[in-house]
Structure formats: C-alpha cells, structure tokens
Protein backbone atom coordinates (compact mmCIF):
# COMPACT_ATOMS: atom_id res chain seq x y z
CA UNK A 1 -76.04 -42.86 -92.31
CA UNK A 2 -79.28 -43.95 -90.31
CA UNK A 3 -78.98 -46.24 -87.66
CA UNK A 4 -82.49 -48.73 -86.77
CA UNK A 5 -81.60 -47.46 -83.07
CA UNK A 6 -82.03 -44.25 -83.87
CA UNK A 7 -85.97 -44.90 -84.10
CA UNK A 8 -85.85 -44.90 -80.23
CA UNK A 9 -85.40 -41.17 -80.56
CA UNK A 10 -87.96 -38.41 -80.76
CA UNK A 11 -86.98 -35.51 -81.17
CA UNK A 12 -87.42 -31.26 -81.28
CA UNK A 13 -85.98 -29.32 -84.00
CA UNK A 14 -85.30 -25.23 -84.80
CA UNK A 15 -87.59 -23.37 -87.35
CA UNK A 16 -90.78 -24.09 -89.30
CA UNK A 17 -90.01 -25.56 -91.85
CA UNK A 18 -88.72 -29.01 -92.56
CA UNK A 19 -86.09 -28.19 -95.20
CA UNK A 20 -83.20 -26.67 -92.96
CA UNK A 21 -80.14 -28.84 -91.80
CA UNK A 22 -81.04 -29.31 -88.84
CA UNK A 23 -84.01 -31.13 -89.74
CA UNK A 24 -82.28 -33.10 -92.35
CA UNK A 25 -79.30 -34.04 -90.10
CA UNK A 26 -81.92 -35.46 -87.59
CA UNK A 27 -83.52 -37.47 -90.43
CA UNK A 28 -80.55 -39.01 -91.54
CA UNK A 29 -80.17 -40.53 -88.03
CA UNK A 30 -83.71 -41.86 -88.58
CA UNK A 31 -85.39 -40.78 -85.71
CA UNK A 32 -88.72 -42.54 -84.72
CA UNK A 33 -90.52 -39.22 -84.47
CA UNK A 34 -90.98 -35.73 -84.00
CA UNK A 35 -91.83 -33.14 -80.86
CA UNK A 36 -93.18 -30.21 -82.15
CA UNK A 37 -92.88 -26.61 -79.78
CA UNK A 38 -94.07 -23.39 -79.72
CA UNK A 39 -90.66 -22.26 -81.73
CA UNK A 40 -91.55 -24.61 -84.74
CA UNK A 41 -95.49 -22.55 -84.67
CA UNK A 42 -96.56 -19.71 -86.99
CA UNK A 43 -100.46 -20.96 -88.56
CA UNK A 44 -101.94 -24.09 -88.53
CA UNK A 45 -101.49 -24.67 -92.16
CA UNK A 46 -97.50 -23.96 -91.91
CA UNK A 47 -97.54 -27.07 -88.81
CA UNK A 48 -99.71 -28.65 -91.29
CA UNK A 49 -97.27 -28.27 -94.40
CA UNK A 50 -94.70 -28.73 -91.62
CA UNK A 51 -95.80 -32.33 -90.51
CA UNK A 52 -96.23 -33.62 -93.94
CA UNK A 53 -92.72 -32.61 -94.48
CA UNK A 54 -91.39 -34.11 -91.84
CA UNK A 55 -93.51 -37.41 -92.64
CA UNK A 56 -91.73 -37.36 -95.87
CA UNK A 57 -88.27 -37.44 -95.06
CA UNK A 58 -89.61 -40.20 -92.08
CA UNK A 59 -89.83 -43.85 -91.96
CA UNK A 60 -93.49 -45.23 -92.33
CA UNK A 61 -95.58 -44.64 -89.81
CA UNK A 62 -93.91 -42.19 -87.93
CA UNK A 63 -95.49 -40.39 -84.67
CA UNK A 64 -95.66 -36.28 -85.06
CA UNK A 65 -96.21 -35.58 -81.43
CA UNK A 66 -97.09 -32.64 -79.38
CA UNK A 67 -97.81 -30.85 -75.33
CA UNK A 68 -101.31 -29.81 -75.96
CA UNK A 69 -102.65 -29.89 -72.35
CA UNK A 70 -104.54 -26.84 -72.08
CA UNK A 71 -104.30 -24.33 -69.66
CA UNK A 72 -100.08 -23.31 -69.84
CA UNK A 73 -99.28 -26.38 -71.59
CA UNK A 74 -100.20 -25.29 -75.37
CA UNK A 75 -98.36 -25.35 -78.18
CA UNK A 76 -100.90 -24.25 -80.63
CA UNK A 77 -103.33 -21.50 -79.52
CA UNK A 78 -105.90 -19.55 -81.49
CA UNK A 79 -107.48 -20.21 -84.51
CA UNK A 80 -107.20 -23.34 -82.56
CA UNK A 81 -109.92 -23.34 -79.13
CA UNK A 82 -107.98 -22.08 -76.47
CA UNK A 83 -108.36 -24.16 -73.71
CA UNK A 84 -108.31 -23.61 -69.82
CA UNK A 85 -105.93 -25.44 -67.60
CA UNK A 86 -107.47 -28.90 -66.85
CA UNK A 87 -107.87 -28.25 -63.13
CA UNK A 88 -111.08 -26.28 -65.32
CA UNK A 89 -112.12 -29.56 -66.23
CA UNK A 90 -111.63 -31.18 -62.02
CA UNK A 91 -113.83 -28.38 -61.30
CA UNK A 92 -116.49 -30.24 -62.96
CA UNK A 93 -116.35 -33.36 -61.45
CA UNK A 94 -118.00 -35.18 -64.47
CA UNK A 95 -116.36 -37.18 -66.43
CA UNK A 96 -118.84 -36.91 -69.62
CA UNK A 97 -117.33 -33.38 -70.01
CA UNK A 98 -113.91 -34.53 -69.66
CA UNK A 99 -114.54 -37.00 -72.31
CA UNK A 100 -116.28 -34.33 -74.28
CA UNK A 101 -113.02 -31.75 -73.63
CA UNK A 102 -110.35 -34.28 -74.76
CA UNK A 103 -112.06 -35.67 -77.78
CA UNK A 104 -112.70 -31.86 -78.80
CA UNK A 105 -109.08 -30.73 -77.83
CA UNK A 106 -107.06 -34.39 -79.97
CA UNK A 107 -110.08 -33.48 -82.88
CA UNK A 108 -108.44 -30.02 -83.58
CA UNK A 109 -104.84 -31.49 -83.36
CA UNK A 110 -105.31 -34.55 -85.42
CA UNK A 111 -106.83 -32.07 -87.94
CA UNK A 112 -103.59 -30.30 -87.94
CA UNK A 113 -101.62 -33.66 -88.21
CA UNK A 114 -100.55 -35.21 -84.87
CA UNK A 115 -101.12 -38.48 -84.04
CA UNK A 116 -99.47 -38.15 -80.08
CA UNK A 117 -100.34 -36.14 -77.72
CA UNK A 118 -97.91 -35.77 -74.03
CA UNK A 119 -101.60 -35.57 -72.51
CA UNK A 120 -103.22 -35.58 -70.14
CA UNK A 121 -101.33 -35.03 -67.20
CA UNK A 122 -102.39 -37.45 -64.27
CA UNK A 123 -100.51 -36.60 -61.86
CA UNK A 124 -102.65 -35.69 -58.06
CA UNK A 125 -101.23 -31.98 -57.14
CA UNK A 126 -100.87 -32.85 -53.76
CA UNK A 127 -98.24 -30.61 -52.38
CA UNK A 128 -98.94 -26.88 -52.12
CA UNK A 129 -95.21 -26.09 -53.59
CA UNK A 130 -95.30 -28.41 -56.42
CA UNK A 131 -93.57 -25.89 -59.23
CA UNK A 132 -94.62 -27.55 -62.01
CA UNK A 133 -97.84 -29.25 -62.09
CA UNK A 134 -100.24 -26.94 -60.32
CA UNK A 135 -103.35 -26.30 -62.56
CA UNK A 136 -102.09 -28.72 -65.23
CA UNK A 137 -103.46 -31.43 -63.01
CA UNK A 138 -107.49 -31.96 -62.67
CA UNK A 139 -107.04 -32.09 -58.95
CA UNK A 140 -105.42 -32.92 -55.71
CA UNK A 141 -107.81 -35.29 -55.09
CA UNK A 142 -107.10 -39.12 -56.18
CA UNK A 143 -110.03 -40.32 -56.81
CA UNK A 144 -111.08 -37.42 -58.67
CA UNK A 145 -107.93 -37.50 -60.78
CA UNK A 146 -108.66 -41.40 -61.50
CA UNK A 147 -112.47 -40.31 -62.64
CA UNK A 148 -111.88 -37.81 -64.52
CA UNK A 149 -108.53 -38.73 -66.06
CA UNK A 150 -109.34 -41.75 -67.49
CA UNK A 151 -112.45 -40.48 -69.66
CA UNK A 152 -110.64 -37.65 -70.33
CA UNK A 153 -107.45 -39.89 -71.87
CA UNK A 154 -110.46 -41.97 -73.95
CA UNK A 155 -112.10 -38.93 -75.81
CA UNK A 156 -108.54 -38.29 -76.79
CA UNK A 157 -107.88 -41.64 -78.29
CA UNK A 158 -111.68 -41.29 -79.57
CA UNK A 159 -110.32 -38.55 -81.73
CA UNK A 160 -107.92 -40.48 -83.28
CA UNK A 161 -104.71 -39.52 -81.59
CA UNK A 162 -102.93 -41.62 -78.89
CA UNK A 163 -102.69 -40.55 -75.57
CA UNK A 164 -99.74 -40.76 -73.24
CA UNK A 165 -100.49 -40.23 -69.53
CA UNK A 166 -98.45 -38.71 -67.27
CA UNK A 167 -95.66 -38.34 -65.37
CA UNK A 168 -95.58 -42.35 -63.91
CA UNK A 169 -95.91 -42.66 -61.31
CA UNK A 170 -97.00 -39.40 -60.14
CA UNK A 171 -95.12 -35.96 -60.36
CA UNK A 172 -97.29 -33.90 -58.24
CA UNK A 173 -96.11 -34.38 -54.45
CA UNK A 174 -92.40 -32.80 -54.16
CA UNK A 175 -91.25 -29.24 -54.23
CA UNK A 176 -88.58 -29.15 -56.97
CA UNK A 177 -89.21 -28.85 -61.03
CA UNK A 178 -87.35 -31.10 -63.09
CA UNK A 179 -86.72 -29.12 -66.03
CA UNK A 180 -83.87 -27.99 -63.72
CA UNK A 181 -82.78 -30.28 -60.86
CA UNK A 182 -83.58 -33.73 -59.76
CA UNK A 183 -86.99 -33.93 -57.47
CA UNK A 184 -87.05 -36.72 -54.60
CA UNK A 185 -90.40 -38.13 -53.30
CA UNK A 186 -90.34 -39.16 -50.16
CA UNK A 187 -93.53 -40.89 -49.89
CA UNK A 188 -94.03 -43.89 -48.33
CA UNK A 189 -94.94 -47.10 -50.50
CA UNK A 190 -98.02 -47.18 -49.40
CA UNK A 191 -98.81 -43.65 -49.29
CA UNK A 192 -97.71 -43.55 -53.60
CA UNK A 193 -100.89 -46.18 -53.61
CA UNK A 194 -102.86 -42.84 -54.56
CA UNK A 195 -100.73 -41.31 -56.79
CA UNK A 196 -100.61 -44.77 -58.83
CA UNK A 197 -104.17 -44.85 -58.70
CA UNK A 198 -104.98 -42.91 -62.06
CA UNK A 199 -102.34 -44.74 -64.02
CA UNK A 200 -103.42 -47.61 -62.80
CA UNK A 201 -107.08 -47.00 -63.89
CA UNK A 202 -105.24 -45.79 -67.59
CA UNK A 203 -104.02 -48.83 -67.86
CA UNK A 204 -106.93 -50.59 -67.35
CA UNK A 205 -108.49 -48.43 -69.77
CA UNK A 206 -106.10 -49.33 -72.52
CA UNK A 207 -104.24 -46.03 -72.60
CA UNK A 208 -102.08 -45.92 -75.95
CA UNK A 209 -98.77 -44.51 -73.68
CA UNK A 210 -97.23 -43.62 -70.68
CA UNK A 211 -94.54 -41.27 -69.74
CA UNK A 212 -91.97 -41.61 -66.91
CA UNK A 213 -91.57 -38.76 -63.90
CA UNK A 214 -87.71 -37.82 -63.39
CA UNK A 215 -88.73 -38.33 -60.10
CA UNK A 216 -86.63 -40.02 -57.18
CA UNK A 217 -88.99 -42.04 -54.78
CA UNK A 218 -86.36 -43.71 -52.53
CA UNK A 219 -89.48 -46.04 -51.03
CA UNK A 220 -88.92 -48.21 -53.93
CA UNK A 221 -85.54 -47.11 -55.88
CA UNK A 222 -83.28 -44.95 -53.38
CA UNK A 223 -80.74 -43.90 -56.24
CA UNK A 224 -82.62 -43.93 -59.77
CA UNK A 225 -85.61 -41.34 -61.08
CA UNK A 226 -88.27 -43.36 -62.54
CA UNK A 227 -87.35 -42.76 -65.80
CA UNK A 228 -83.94 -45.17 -65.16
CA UNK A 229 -85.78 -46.76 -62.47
CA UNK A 230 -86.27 -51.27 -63.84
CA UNK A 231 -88.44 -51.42 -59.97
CA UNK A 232 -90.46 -49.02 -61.41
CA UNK A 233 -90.72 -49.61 -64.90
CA UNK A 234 -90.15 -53.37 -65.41
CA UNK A 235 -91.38 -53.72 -62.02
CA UNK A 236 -94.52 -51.87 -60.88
CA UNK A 237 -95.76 -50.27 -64.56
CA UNK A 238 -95.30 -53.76 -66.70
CA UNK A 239 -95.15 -56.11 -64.14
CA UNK A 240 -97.78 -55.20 -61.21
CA UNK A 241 -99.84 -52.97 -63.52
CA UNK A 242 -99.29 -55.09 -66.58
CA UNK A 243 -98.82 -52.26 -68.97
CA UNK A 244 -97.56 -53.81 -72.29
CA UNK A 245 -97.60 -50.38 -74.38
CA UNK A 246 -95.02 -48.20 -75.20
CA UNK A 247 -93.18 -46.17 -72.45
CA UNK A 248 -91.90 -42.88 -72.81
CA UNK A 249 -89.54 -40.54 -71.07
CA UNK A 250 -90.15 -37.45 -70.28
CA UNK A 251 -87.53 -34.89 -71.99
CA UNK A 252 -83.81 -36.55 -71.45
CA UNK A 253 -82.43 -32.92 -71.96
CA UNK A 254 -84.30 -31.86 -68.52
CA UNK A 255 -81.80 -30.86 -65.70
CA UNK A 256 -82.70 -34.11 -63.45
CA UNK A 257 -81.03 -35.98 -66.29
CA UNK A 258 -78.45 -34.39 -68.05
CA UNK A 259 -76.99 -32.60 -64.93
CA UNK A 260 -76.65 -36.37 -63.30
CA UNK A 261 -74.63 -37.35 -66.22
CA UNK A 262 -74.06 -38.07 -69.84
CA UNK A 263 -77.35 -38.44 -72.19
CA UNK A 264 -75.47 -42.11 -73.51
CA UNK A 265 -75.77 -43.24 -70.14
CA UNK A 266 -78.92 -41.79 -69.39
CA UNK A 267 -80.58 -43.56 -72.81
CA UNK A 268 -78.81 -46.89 -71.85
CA UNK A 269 -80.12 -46.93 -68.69
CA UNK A 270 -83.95 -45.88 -69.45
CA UNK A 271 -83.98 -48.79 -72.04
CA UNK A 272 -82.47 -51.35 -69.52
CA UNK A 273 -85.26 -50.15 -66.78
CA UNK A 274 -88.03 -50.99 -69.95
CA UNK A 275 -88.48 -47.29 -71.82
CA UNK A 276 -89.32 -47.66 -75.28
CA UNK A 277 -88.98 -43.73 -76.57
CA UNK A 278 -86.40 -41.42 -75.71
CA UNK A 279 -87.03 -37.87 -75.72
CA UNK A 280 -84.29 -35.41 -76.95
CA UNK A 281 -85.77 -32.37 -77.66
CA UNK A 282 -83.33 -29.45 -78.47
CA UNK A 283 -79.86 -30.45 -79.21
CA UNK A 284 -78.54 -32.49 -82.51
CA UNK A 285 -75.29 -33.52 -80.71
CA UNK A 286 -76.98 -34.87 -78.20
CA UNK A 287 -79.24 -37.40 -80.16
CA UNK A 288 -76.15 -38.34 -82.37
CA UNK A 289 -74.94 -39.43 -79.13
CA UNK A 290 -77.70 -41.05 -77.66
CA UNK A 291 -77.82 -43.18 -81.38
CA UNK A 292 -73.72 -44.13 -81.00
CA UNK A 293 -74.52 -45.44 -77.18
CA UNK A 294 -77.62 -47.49 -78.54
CA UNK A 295 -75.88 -49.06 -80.84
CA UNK A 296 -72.51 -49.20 -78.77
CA UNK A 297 -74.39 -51.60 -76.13
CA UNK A 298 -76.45 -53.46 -78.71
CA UNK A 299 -73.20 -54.37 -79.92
CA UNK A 300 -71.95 -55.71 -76.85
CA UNK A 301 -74.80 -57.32 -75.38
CA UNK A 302 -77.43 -59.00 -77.12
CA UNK A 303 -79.83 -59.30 -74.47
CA UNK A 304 -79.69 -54.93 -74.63
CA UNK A 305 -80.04 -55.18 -78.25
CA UNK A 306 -83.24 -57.87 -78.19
CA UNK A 307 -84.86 -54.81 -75.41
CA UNK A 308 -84.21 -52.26 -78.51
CA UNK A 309 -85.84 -54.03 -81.17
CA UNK A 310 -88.80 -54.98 -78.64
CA UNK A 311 -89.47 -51.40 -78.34
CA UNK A 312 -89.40 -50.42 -81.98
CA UNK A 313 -91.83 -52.54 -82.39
CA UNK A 314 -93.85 -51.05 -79.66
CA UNK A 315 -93.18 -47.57 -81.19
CA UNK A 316 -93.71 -48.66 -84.62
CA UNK A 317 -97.23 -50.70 -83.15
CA UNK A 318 -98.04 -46.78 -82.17
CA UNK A 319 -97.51 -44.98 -85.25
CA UNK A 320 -99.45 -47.81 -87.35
CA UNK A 321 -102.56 -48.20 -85.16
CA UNK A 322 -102.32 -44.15 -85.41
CA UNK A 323 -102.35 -43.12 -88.48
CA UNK A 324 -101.63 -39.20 -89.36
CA UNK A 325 -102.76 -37.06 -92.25
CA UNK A 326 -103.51 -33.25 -92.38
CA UNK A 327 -107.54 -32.69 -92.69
CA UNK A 328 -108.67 -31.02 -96.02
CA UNK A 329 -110.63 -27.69 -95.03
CA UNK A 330 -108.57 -27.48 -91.89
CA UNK A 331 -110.38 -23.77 -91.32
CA UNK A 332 -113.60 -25.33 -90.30
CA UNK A 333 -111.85 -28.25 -88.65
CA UNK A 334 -110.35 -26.06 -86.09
CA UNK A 335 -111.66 -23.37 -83.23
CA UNK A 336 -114.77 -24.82 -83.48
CA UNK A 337 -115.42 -25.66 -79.67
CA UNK A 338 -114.72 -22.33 -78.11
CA UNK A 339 -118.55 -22.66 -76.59
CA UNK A 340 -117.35 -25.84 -74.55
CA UNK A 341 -113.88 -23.97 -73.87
CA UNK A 342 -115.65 -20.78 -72.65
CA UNK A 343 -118.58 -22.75 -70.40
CA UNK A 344 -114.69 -23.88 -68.07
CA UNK A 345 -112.91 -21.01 -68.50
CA UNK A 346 -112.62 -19.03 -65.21
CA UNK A 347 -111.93 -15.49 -64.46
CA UNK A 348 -108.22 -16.54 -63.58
CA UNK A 349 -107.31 -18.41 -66.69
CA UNK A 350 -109.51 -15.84 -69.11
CA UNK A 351 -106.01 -13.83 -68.73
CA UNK A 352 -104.50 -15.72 -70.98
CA UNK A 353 -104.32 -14.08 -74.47
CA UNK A 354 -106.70 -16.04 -77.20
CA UNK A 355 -105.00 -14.24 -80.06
CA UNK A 356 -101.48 -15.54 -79.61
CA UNK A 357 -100.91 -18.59 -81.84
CA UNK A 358 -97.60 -19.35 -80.34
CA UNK A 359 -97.81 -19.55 -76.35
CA UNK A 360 -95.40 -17.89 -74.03
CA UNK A 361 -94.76 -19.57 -71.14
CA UNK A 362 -92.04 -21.20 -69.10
CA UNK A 363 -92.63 -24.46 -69.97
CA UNK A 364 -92.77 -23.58 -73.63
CA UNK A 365 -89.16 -25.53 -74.55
C-alpha cells in the first residue's frame, strides 16, 4: 500500500522498461519521482516509452529526472549532442554561450521527457585533488563559476526543464569522493564566502532546485554533512540566502551516508535539517525503509510530520510548474546542436566516444 511520505522519495530502478517488479514495487510505495541511469538507456524512444510508463503508474505531476551534465556526467549520449565537460563552457568566459549550451542541452532532454535535470554543477574546483568534480565544474575561479553558472542554470529552465544546482554549498575544495567515504572541508567561514557565491547568485536568479554536498565543513556544523546539516540548510540556504524552493539530497545510498548509519536515520535527519527530496537510487529495501521511518516520526511528532507535508508541496509545486511530455518527431528534436557542441569540444574531451548511447564511466550509478 502507498504511503503520502513516500512522495519524498526519488528513486533509480533496474531495466528499461517500466513493467518489471521492481518498478511496480517502487510505485506502490508512491514515490515522488524517478532517477533515470545509464542502466535504464538503450534509444531515445525506449527512455521515451520508458518515461511515459513510469508517468502512468505515477501520481500527477510527477518529476522524471536525470545527470545530464556533459562532459562524464551523461546519461544519454548520441543521437543525442554529445557534449564536452562544462569546464568547455569556463573556457569561454561568456555567459551568452553558456546560456546558449544549457538551453540546447535541457531542449534535447525535455524532448525525450524529463522535466529535472541534477545540473549544472556549481561547485568552484578549487583543490588540485578534488576526485570528483574536476572538469564537471566551469572553473576554479569564483567569480567565473557565479557568471557563468547562473546563465547557464537559466537556458536550462528556458528549455522547459528545472534546474537543480549543485552540490550546496560547494563540493569542490576537499580531497575525498563521496560516493565512497565522508569528505570534510576545512575551510574557514569566511573563506566558504566563495564557494557560496554561485548558489547564492542561483538563488537570486530563481533557480527551480538545489542539491545538498555530503560534505562535512566543521566551520559551521563540526559533526553533520550538509545534507543533515539544519545550520546549513535551515540556516544559511533558507534563512541567509532565502531559498524557498525545493531542496534535494544528493544520492542517500552514497558511502558518506549509508556507511555513517542507517538510511531511516539518514532520511529523518535530512528532513529535520529542511530537505524536501530524498534520493535513493539503487536499492528497493532501502526506500521501503526510508517510507516506514517517514511515517514512523510523522507519527510521533507532529511538528516532523507538518516539515513532510511542507515539502510535498514543494515537490509537487516542481512537477506542476514543470510539466513533462515526450516530443512528437523526437528524431529531429534531438542531436541537432552538435555545431555548438563541436565549436567547445577540445582535443582532450574529443576522446570520448560519440557513438555510445549509454556512457561508461565511474560515476555512471
């Protein structure tokens, strides 16, 4: 039986199509939305016969979200353009191509279906043995980050798909990767100033999301990542930056979380610190127990239970003002802005194969 917590969730599945039990079991928890991955890709028409699908066993509006960053961070390749990493795009420096790449890269997607993309990544790459954010970033440079990222986040909501920047409040000064183990920034306060500097301006922009860094930055919570962090969720992203939108984790299945404890805890905590969507992206036992802890403390404490239905509204809010519908004659709807693709692509990044519709790369979960 569903459970109206469960629309906190969203979530991965196995296969490509929408009619195995795994998919079903998920939708009978009636989860808020759906993370699609390189495993789940085999055309564009099959993700676009796959979203419907899912849309159809889904509460209305649901969000059918995706990683399409560019660069490594792909989950649909050719016939789609195949982008370069965005660091292509800080190579620029102007941000009337960065508004020009994002509305071309969310044009292609929405034609497939999606109505979220994880994009684009905001975070300033400012330590040489970051793992993880590297070229996905536009630069190591703040203020180039900040004027770049934020036309870059508006062509993407220009195309009709929301945009979630991240990783708040800035994943791209420690030396760890938190797919596997829990990164500490040791930063100073005052130092972080620049890494909040292009959220800050997304905000100000009217950026449709944000997603949280499991990230440890002990100059303003010593013992919680961000993601469980209330200082920095209720405190610096809603309260000093007045962001009002939904707030999303990051992956709750990602070694700095679920090797620090239980996922129950984990989603209990990210909602009390002011997260709105909880990403659970591979395992069905997991989200069934992420819905029983929900609804176990929403039970018990009202206060816990108003925060819940606060945020599906937030989500819901999303999904509506977002609408989601496979284009008719998706063939000449996507690959169409190789030309713009090609002008950034660099010798280093042309090594990546155009011809593989699913990606292969690490971060490829």
């Amino acid at each position: 039986m569903s459970d109206p917590l469960a629309g906190l969730l969203l979530v991965g599945f196995p296969g490509t199509t929408a009619d195995s039990e795994e998919v079903r079991a998920r939708a009978d928890l009636g989860v808020g939305g759906w993370i699609v991955f390189g495993r789940n890709v085999q055309s564009p028409a099959q993700v676009a016969q796959l979203l419907a699908d899912l849309c159809a066993l889904s509460p209305d509006p649901t969000l059918l979200a995706i990683d399409q960053e560019g660069g490594r961070v792909a989950r649909l390749r050719a016939p789609l353009t195949v982008w370069p990493p965005m660091s292509a795009v800080g190579g620029t420096g102007d941000p009337e191509t960065a508004f020009a790449v994002g509305q071309a890269l969310a044009s292609e997607i929405a034609a497939v279906g999606f109505n979220l993309d994880f994009a684009p990544v905001l975070d300033v790459n400012s330590h040489a043995e970051n793992p993880v954010i590297g070229d996905r970033a536009l630069g190591s440079d703040s203020e180039l980050v900040t004027a770049l990222g934020v036309p870059l986040l508006s062509g993407i909501e220009a195309a009709g798909v929301a945009a979630c920047a991240k990783h708040f409040p800035g994943h791209g000064h420690v030396d760890a990767d938190s797919h596997y183990g829990l990164p500490v920034c040791h930063l100073s306060r005052g130092d972080l100033e620049s890494h909040l500097a292009p959220f800050r301006a997304a905000v100000n922009a009217g950026v449709a999301s944000v997603m949280t860094a499991h990230v440890v930055y002990p100059a303003v919570d010593p013992v919680n990542p961000a993601t469980l962090s209330s200082a920095w969720i209720d405190g610096v992203l809603r309260g000093e930056l007045g962001f009002d939108g939904p707030v999303l984790t990051d992956d709750l299945e990602m070694g700095a979380i679920v090797n620090e404890g239980g996922i129950g805890d984990a989603v209990i905590r990210a909602v009390r610190a002011g997260v709105d969507g909880l990403l659970i992206c591979h395992r069905l036992e997991r989200m069934q127990e992420a819905v029983a802890a929900l609804r176990g403390e929403a039970d018990r404490d009202p206060e816990f239970a108003a925060r819940c239905a606060r945020s599906l509204q937030r989500l819901r809010a999303l999904a509506a003002r977002y609408p989601t519908a496979p284009a008719p004659n998706l063939s000449q709807r996507i690959g169409v802005h190789e030309g713009l693709a090609a002008s950034l692509r660099s010798e280093r990044v042309a090594s990546v194969d155009p011809t593989a519709f699913r990606p292969q790369n690490g971060l490829d979960t």
